[in-house]
Protein backbone atom coordinates (compact mmCIF):
# COMPACT_ATOMS: atom_id res chain seq x y z
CA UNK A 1 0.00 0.00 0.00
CA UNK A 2 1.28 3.42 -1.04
CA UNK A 3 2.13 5.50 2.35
CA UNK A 4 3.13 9.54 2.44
CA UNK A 5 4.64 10.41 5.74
CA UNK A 6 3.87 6.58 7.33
CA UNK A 7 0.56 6.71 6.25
CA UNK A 8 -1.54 5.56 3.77
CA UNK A 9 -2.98 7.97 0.70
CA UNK A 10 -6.01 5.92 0.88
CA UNK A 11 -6.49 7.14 4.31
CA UNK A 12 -5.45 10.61 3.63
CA UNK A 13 -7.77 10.74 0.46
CA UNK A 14 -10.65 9.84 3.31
CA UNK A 15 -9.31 12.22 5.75
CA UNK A 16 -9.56 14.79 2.58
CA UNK A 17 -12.96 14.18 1.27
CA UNK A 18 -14.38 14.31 4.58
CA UNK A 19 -12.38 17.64 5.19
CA UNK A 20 -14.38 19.25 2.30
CA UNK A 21 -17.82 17.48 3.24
CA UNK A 22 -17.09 18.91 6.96
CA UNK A 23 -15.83 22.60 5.96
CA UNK A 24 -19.05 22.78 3.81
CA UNK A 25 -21.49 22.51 6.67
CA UNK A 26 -19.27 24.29 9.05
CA UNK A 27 -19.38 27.37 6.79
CA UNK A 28 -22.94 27.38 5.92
CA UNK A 29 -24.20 26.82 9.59
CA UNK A 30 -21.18 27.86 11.73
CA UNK A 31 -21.28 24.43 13.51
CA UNK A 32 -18.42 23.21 15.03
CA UNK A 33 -17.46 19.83 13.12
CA UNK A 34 -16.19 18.30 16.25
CA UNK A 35 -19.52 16.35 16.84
CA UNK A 36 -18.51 14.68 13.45
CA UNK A 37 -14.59 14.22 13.15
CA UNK A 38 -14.26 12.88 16.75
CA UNK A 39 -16.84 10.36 16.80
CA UNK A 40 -15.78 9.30 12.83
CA UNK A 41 -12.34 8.93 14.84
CA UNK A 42 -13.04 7.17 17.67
CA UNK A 43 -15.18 4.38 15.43
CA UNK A 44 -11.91 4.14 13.23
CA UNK A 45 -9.54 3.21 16.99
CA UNK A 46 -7.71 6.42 17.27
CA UNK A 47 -7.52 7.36 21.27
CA UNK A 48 -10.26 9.16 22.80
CA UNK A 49 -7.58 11.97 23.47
CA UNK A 50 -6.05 12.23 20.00
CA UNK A 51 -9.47 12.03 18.38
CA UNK A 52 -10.93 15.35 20.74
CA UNK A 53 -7.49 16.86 20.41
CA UNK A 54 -7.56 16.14 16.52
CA UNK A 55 -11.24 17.40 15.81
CA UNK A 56 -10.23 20.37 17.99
CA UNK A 57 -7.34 21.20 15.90
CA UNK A 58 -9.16 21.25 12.78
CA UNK A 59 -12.42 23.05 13.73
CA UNK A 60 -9.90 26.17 15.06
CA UNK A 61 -8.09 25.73 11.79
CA UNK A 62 -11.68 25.57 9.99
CA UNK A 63 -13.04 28.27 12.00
CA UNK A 64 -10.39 30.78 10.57
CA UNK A 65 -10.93 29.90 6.91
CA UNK A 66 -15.10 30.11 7.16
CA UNK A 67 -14.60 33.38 9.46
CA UNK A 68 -12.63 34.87 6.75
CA UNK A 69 -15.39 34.16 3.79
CA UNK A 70 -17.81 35.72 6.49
CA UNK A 71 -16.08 38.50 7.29
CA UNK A 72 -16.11 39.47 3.32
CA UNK A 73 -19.53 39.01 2.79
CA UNK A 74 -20.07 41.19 6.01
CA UNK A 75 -21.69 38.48 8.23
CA UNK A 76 -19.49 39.09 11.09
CA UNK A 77 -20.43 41.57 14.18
CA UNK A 78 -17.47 41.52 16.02
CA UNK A 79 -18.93 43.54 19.02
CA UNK A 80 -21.58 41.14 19.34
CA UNK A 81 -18.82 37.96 19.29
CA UNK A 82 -15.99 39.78 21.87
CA UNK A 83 -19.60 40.14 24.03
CA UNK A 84 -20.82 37.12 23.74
CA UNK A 85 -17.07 35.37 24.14
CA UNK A 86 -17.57 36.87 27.56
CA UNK A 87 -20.45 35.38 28.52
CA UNK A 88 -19.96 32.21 26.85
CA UNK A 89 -16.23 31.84 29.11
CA UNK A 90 -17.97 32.77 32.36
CA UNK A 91 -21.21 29.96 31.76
CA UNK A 92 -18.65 27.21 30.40
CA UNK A 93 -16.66 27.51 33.98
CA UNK A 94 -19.83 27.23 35.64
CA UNK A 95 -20.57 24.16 33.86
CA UNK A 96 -17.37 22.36 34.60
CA UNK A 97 -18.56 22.95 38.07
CA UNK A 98 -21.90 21.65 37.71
CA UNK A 99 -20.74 18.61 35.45
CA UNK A 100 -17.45 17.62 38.35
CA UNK A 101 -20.53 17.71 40.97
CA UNK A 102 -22.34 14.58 39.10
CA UNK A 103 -19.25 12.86 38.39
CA UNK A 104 -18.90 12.69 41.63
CA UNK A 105 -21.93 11.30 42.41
CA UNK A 106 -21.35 8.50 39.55
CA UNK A 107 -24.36 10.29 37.23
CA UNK A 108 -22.38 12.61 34.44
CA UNK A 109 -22.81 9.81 31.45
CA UNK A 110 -26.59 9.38 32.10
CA UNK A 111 -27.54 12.65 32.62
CA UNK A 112 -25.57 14.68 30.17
CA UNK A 113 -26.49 11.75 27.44
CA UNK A 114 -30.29 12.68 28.16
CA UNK A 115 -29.68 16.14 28.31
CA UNK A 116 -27.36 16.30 25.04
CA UNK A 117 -30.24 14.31 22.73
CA UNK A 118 -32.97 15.51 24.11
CA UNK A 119 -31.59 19.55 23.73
CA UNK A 120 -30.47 18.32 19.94
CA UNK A 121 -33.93 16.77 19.09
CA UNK A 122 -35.59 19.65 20.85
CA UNK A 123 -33.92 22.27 19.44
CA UNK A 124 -34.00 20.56 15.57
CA UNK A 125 -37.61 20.18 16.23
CA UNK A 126 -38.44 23.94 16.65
CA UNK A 127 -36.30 25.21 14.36
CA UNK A 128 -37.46 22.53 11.64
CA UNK A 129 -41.22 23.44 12.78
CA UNK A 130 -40.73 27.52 12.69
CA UNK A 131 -38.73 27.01 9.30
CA UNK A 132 -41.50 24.84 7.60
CA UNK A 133 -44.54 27.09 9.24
CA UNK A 134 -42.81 30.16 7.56
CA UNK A 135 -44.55 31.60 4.62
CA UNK A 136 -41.51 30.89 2.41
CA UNK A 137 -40.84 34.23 1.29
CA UNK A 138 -37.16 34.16 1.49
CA UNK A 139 -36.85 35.30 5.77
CA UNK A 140 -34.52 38.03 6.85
CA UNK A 141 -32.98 39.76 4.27
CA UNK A 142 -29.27 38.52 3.47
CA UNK A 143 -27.48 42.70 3.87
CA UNK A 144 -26.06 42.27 7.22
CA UNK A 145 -25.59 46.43 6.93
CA UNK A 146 -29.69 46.65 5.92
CA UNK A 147 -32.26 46.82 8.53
CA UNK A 148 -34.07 43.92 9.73
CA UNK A 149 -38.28 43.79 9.12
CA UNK A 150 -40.09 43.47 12.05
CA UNK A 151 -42.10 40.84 11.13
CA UNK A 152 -38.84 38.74 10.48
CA UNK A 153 -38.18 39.05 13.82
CA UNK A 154 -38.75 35.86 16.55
CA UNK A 155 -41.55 36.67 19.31
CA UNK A 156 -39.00 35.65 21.84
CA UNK A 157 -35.85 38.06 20.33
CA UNK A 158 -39.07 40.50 20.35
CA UNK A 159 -39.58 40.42 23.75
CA UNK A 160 -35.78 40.13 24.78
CA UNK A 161 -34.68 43.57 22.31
CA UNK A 162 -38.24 45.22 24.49
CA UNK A 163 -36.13 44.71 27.62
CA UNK A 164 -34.36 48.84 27.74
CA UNK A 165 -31.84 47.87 30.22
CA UNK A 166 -29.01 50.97 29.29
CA UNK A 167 -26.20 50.29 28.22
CA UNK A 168 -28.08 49.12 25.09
CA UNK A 169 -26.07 47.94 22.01
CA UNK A 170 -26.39 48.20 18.18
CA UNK A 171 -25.75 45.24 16.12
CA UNK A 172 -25.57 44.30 12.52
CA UNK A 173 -28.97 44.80 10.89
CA UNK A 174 -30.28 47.53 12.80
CA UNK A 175 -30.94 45.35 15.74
CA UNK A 176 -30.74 47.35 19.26
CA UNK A 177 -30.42 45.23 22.15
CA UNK A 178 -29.73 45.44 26.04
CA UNK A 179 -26.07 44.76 26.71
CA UNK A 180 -27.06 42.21 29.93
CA UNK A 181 -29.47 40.31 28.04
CA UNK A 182 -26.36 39.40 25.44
CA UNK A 183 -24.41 38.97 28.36
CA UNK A 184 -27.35 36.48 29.97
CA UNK A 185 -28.19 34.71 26.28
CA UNK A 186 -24.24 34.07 26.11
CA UNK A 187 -24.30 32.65 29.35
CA UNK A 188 -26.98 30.45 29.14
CA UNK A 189 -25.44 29.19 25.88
CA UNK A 190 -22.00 28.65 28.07
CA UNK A 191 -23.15 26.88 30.77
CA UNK A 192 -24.60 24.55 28.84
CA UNK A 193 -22.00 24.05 26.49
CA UNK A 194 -19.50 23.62 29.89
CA UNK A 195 -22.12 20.97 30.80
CA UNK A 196 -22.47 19.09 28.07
CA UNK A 197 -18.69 19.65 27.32
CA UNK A 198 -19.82 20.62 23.49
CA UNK A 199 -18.24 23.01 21.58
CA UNK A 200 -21.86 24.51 21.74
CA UNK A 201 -22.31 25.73 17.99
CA UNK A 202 -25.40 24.12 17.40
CA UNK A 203 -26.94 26.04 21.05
CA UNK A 204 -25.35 29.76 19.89
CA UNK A 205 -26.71 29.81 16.14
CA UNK A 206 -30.00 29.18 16.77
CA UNK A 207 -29.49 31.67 20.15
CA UNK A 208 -28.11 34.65 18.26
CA UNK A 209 -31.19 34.49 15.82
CA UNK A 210 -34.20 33.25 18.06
CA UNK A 211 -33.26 34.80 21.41
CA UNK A 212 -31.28 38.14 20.61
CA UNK A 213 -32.83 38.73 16.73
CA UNK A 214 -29.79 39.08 14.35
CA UNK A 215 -30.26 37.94 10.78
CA UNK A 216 -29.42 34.24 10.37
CA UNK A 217 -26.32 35.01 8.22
CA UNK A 218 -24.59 37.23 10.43
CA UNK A 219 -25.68 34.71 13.58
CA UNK A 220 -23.17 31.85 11.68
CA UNK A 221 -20.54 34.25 10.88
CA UNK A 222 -20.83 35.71 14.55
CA UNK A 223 -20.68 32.04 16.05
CA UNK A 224 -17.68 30.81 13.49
CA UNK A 225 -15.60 34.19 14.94
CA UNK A 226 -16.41 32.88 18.47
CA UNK A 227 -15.14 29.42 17.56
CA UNK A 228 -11.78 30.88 16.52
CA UNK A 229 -11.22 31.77 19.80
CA UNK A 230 -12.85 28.77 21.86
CA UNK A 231 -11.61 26.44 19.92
CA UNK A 232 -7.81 27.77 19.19
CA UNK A 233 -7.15 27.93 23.36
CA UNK A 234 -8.67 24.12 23.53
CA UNK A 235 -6.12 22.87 20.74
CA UNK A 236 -3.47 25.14 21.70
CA UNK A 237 -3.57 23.38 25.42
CA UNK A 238 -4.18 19.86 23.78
CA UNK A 239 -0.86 20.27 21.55
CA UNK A 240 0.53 21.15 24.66
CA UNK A 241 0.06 17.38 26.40
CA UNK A 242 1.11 16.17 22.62
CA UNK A 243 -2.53 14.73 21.59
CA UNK A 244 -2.77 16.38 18.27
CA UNK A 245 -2.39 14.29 15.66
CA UNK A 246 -1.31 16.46 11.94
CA UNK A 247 -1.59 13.22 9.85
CA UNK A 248 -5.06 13.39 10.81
CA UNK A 249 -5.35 17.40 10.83
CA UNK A 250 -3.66 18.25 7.80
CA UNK A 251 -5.87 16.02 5.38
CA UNK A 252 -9.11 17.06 6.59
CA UNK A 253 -7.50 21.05 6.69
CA UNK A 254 -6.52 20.56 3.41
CA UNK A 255 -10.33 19.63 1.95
CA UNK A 256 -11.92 21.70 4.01
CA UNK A 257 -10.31 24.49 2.91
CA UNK A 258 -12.27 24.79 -0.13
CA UNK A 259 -15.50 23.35 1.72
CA UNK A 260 -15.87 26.30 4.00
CA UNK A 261 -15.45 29.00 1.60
CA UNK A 262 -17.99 27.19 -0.36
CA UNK A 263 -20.50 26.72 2.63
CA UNK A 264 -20.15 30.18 3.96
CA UNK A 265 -20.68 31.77 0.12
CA UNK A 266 -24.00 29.71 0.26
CA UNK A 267 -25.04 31.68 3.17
CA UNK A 268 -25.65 34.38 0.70
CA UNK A 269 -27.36 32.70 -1.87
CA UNK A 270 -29.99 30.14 -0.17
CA UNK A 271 -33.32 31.11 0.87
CA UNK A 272 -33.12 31.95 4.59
CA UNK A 273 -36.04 29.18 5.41
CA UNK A 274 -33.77 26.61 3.98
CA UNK A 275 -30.97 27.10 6.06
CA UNK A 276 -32.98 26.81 9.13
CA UNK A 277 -34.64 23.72 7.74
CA UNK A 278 -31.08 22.08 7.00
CA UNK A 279 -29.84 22.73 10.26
CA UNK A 280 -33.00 21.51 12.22
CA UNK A 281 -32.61 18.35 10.43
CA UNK A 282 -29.07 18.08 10.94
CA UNK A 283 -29.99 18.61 14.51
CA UNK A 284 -32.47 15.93 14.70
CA UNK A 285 -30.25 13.18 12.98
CA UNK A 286 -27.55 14.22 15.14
CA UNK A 287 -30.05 13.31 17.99
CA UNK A 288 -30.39 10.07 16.60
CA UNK A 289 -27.18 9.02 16.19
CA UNK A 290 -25.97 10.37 19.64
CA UNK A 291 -29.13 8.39 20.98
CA UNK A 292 -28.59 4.79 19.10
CA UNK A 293 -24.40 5.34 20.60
CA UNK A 294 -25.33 5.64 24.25
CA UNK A 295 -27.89 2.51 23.66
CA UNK A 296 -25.10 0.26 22.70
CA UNK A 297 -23.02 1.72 25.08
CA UNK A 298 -25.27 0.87 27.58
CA UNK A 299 -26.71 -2.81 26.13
CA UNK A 300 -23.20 -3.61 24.98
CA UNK A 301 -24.03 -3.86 21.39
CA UNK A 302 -21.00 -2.54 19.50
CA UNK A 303 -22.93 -2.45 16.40
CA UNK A 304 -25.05 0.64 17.24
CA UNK A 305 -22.09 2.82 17.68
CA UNK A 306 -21.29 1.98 13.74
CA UNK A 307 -24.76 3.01 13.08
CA UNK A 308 -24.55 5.82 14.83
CA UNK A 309 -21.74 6.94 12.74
CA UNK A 310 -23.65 5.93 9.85
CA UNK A 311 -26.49 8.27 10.45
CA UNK A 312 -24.17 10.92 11.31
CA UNK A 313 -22.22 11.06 8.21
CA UNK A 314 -25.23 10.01 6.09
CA UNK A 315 -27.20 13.14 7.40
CA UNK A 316 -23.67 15.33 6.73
CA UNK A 317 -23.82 14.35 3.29
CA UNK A 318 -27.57 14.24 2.61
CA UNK A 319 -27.51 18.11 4.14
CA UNK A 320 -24.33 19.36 2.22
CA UNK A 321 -25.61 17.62 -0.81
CA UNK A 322 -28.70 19.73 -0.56
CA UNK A 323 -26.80 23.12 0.27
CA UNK A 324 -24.97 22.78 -3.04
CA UNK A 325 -27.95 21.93 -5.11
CA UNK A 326 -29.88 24.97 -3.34
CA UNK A 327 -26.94 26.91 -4.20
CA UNK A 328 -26.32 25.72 -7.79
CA UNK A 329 -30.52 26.59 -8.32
CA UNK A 330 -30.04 30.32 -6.34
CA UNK A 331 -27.09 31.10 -8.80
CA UNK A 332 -29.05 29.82 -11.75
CA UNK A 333 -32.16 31.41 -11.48
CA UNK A 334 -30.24 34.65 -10.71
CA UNK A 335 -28.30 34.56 -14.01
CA UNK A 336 -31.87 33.70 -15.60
CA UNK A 337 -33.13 36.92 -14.27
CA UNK A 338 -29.93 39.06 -14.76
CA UNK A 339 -30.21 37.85 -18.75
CA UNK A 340 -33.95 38.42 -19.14
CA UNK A 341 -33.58 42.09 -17.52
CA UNK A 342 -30.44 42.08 -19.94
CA UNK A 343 -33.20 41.58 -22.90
């Protein structure tokens, strides 16, 4: 078998493809792709250190090359990341705290397994829902510098932005909003993502745009600038101990590259609705999958954790499969309208 650098190109060809399936979905949702590469790791008999470490490493590395794309299409509000970095920092320390406390009493791996699929199928659910019961006509407007209408506006973001606690800040989209209610949403978002010892993308998106109102766009960009950050001091202490593996990193790095910049470019072309729909159903396999794992975990059936994986990269695809084709169909029926005006 061919090798480069002691190992295989077969294996770095994998490592590569699923690099660009991984950076595709990270820059159109501003997920953190650790809930993918570590499991995929684990399955394949890499250490449970190495494999965190590893899809650590890359989402940082990820992170930078989606928050760039987003930063030219104007989908990043820095104020509202360095604020909600804050929060997030101060919640995740509080749920170390809370998460040592049931170690100790011998309950962390049942209750943070029924916590983690039941906040995944519950928050898939309501976005999915909200998405489908929208009137389809294309949700908040993609011009992070525009103003946001009204009616595109959550209930619940409603009632948080009526809150006039001074100081109040301005974000992208002519949202105004009460600095300690970013401060609370961010560390809500924190403590649960110190609990459930998540990288906690998939609880910030959907918080930025339900809870505090920003336009879904600027929400992933805003959440893939926070990642830099949270996931660059997690890697940078992980290289530290030595658990980073680069024949692992590099490969994926090097196809997700192009993935990102294609996912986060899609932000800007699919229909608002969509994205939310993708992501709730992303959300809801991911449920699944983390579900069937902790079943045959706990039965001893080895097989389910290979199904598990299964329905985790099956969903990845199915999803990033659909982005493109919702892309390809924006861009076409753009340059259909751009050569009849033409006419």
């Amino acid at each position: 078998m061919i090798e480069l650098f002691g190992v295989s190109v077969a294996l770095l060809a994998l490592f590569a493809g699923f690099g660009v399936l991984i950076g595709l979905l990270f820059g159109f949702f501003g997920m953190g792709g650790s809930f993918l590469v570590t499991p995929a790791l684990m399955v394949m008999g890499y250490e449970t250190d190495v494999a965190v470490a590893s899809g650590l490493a890359f989402v940082f590395a990820t992170s930078v090359i989606a928050t760039l794309k987003h930063r030219d299409l104007g989908q990043v509000d820095y104020k509202l990341g360095v604020l909600m970095i804050a929060g997030t920092t101060a919640g995740i320390e509080v749920g170390k705290i809370g998460l040592h406390w049931l170690q100790d009493i011998g309950l962390a791996d049942t209750v943070v397994s029924v916590i983690y699929v039941a906040l995944l199928g519950g928050i898939g659910a309501f976005i999915t829902y909200t998405a489908l019961k929208g009137d389809g006509g294309g949700g908040v407007s993609h011009d992070a510098e525009g103003e946001v209408d009204a009616d595109d506006i959550p209930e619940i973001a409603k009632t948080i932005q009526s809150y006039r606690v001074p100081p109040m800040i301005s974000l992208r989209g002519g949202v105004t909003v009460s600095l300690w209610m970013i401060l609370g949403v961010a560390f809500a978002t924190g403590l649960l993502s110190g609990f459930l010892g998540v990288g906690g993308g998939f609880i910030r998106m959907p918080a930025l745009f339900y809870l505090i109102g920003v336009p879904v766009p600027v929400a992933v960009g805003t959440d893939l600038f926070e990642i830099v950050f949270s996931g660059g001091i997690g890697s940078f202490l992980y290289a530290m101990d030595g658990a980073v593996d680069l024949s692992i990193v590099v490969p994926l790095l090097a196809g997700s590259a192009g993935g990102a910049r294609i996912g986060a470019a899609a932000t800007s072309l699919v229909d608002e609705d969509e994205i939310k729909v993708y992501f709730g159903v992303m959300l809801l396999l991911g449920s699944l999958a983390v579900a069937l794992r902790k079943i045959g975990t706990f039965a001893d059936v080895p097989v389910l954790q290979t199904v598990s994986l299964a329905v985790i990269l099956g969903a990845a695809t199915l999803v990033a499969g659909a982005v493109v084709v919702s892309s390809v169909r924006a861009l076409r029926t753009e340059a259909a309208s751009t050569t009849s005006t033409a006419d």
